[in-house]
C-alpha atoms as a PDB file:
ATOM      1  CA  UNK A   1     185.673  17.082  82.632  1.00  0.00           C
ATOM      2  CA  UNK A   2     182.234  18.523  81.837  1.00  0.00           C
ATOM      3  CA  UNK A   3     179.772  16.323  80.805  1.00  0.00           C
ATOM      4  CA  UNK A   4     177.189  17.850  78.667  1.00  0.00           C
ATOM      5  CA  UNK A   5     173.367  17.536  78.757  1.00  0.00           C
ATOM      6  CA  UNK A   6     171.995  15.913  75.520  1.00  0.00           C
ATOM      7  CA  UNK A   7     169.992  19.025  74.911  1.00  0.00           C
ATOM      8  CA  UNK A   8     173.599  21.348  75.756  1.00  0.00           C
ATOM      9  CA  UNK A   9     175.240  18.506  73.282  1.00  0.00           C
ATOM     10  CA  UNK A  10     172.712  19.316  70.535  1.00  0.00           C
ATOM     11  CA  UNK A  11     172.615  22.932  70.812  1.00  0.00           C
ATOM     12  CA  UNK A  12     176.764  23.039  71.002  1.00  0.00           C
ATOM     13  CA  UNK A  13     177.001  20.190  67.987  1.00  0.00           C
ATOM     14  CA  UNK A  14     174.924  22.676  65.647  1.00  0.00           C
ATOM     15  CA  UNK A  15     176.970  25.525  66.290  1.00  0.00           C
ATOM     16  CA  UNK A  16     180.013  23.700  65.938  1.00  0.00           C
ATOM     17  CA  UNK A  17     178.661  22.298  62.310  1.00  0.00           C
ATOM     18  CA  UNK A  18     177.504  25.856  61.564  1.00  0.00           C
ATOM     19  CA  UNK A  19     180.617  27.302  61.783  1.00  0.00           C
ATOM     20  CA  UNK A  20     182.396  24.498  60.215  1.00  0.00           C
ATOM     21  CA  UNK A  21     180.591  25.166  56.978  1.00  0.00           C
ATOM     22  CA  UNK A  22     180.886  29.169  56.915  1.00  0.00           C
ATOM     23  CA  UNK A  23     184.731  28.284  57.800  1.00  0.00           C
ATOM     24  CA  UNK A  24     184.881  25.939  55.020  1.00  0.00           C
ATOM     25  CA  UNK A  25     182.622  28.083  52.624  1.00  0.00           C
ATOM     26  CA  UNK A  26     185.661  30.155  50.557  1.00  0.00           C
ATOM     27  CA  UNK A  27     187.793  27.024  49.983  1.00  0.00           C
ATOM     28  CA  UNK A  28     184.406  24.990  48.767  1.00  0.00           C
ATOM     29  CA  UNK A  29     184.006  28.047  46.415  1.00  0.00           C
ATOM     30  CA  UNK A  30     187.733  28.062  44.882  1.00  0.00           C
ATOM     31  CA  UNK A  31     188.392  24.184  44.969  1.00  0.00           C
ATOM     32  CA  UNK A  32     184.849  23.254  43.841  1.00  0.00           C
ATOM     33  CA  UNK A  33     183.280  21.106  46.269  1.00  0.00           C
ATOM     34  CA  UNK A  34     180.190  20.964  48.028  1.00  0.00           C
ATOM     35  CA  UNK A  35     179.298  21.682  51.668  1.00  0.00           C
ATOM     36  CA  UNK A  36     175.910  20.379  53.158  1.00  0.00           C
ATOM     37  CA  UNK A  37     174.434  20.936  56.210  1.00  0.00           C
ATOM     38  CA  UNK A  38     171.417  18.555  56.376  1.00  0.00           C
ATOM     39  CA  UNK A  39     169.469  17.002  58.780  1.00  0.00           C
ATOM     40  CA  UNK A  40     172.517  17.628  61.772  1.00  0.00           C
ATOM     41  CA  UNK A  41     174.720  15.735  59.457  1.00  0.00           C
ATOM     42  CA  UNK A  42     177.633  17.921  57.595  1.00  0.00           C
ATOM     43  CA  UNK A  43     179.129  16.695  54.309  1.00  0.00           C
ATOM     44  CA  UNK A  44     181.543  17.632  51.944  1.00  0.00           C
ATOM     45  CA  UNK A  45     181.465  16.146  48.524  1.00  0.00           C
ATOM     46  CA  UNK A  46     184.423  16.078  46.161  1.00  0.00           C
ATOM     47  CA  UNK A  47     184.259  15.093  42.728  1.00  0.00           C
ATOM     48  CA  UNK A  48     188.308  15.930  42.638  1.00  0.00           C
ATOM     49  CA  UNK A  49     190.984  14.652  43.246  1.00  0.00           C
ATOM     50  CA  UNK A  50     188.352  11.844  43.149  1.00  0.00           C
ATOM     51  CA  UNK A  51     185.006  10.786  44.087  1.00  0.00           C
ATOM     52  CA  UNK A  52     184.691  11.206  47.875  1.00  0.00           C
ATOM     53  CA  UNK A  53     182.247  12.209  50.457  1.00  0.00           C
ATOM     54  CA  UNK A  54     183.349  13.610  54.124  1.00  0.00           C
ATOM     55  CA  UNK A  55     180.336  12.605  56.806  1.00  0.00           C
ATOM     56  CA  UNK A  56     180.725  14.708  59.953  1.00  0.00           C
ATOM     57  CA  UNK A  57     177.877  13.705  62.694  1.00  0.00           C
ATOM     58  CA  UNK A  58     176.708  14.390  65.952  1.00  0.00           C
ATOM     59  CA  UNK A  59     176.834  10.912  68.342  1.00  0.00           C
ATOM     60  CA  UNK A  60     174.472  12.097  70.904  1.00  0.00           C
ATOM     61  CA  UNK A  61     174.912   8.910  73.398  1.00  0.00           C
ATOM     62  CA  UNK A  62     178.830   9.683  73.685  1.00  0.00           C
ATOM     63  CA  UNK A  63     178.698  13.652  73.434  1.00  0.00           C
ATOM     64  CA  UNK A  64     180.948  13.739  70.599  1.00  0.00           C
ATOM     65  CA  UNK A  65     181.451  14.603  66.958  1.00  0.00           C
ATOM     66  CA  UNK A  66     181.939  12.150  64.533  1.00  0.00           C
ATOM     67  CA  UNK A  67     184.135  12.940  61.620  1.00  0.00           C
ATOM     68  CA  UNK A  68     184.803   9.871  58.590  1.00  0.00           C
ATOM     69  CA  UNK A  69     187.623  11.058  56.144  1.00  0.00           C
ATOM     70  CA  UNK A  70     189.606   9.402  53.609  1.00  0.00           C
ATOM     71  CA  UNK A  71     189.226   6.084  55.116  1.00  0.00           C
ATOM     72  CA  UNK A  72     189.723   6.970  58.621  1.00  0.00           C
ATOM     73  CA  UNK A  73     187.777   8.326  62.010  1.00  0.00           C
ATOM     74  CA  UNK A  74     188.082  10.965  64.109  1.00  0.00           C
ATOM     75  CA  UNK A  75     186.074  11.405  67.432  1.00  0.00           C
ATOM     76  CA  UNK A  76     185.740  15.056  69.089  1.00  0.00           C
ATOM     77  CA  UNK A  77     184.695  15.994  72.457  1.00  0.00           C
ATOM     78  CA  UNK A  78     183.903  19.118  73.949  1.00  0.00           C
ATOM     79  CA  UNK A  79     186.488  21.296  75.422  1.00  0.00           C
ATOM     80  CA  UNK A  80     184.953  23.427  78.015  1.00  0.00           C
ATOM     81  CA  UNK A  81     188.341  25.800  78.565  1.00  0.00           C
ATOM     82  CA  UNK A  82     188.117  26.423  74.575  1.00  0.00           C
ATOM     83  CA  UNK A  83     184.866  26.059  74.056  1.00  0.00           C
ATOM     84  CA  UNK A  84     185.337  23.985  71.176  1.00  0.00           C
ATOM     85  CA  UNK A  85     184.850  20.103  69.991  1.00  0.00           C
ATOM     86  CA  UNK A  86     188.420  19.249  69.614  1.00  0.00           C
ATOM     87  CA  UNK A  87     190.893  16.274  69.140  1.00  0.00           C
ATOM     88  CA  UNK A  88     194.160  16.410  70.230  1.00  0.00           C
ATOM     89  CA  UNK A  89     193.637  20.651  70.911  1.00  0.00           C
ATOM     90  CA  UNK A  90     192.583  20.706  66.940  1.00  0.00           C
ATOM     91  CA  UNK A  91     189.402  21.604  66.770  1.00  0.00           C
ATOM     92  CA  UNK A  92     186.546  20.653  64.316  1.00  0.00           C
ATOM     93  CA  UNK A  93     187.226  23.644  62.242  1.00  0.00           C
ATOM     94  CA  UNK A  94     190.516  22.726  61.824  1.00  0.00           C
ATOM     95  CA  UNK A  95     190.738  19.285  61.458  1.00  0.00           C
ATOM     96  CA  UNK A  96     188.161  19.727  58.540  1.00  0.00           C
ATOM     97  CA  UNK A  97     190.126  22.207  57.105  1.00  0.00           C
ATOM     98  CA  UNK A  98     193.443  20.346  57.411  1.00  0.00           C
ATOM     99  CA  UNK A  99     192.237  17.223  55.878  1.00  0.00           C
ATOM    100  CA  UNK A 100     190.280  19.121  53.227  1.00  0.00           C
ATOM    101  CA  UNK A 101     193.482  20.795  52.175  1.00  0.00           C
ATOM    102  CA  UNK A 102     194.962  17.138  52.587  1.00  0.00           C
ATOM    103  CA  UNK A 103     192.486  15.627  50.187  1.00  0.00           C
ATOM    104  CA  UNK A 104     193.021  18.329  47.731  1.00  0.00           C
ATOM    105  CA  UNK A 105     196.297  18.032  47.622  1.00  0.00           C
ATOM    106  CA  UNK A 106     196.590  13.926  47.102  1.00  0.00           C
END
């Protein structure tokens, strides 16, 4: 496995949040929540179903993405062959919209 520089790691992490929020854009617009790319930190704030924030962050010291959703954690790495931070093959595009559409749904 590749282990990425912290700078690589940074660079990588914004694109990956970048294209999390343009992915996530059209379904914020028709379900009505909010998507917030601040500071390196992505969030998505729903008002319904219920109250509820999604945090997705960069942990530099482990090269991975953090992602805290309905109650639980999910930790991405990078995928060199895919080029991708992915869990289990999904990658952070994915998994956010999967448990977006989850959320929305409960």
């Amino acid at each position: 496995m590749t282990t990425l520089s912290e700078q690589q790691f940074r660079v990588k992490s914004d694109d990956a949040f970048e294209e999390a929020r343009r992915a996530l854009l059209p379904l914020a617009d028709t379900e009505e929540f909010e998507v917030e790319l601040q500071n390196g930190v992505l969030v998505l704030v729903f008002e319904a179903p219920q109250d509820a924030k999604f945090v997705v962050s960069p942990n530099a010291p482990v090269r991975q993405i953090w992602v805290s959703a309905m109650a639980k954690s999910y930790k991405l790495s990078w995928v060199p062959e895919s080029g991708v931070f992915a869990l289990n093959g999904e990658s952070l595009s994915a998994l956010l919209d999967r448990l977006t559409r989850e959320f929305l749904r409960s």
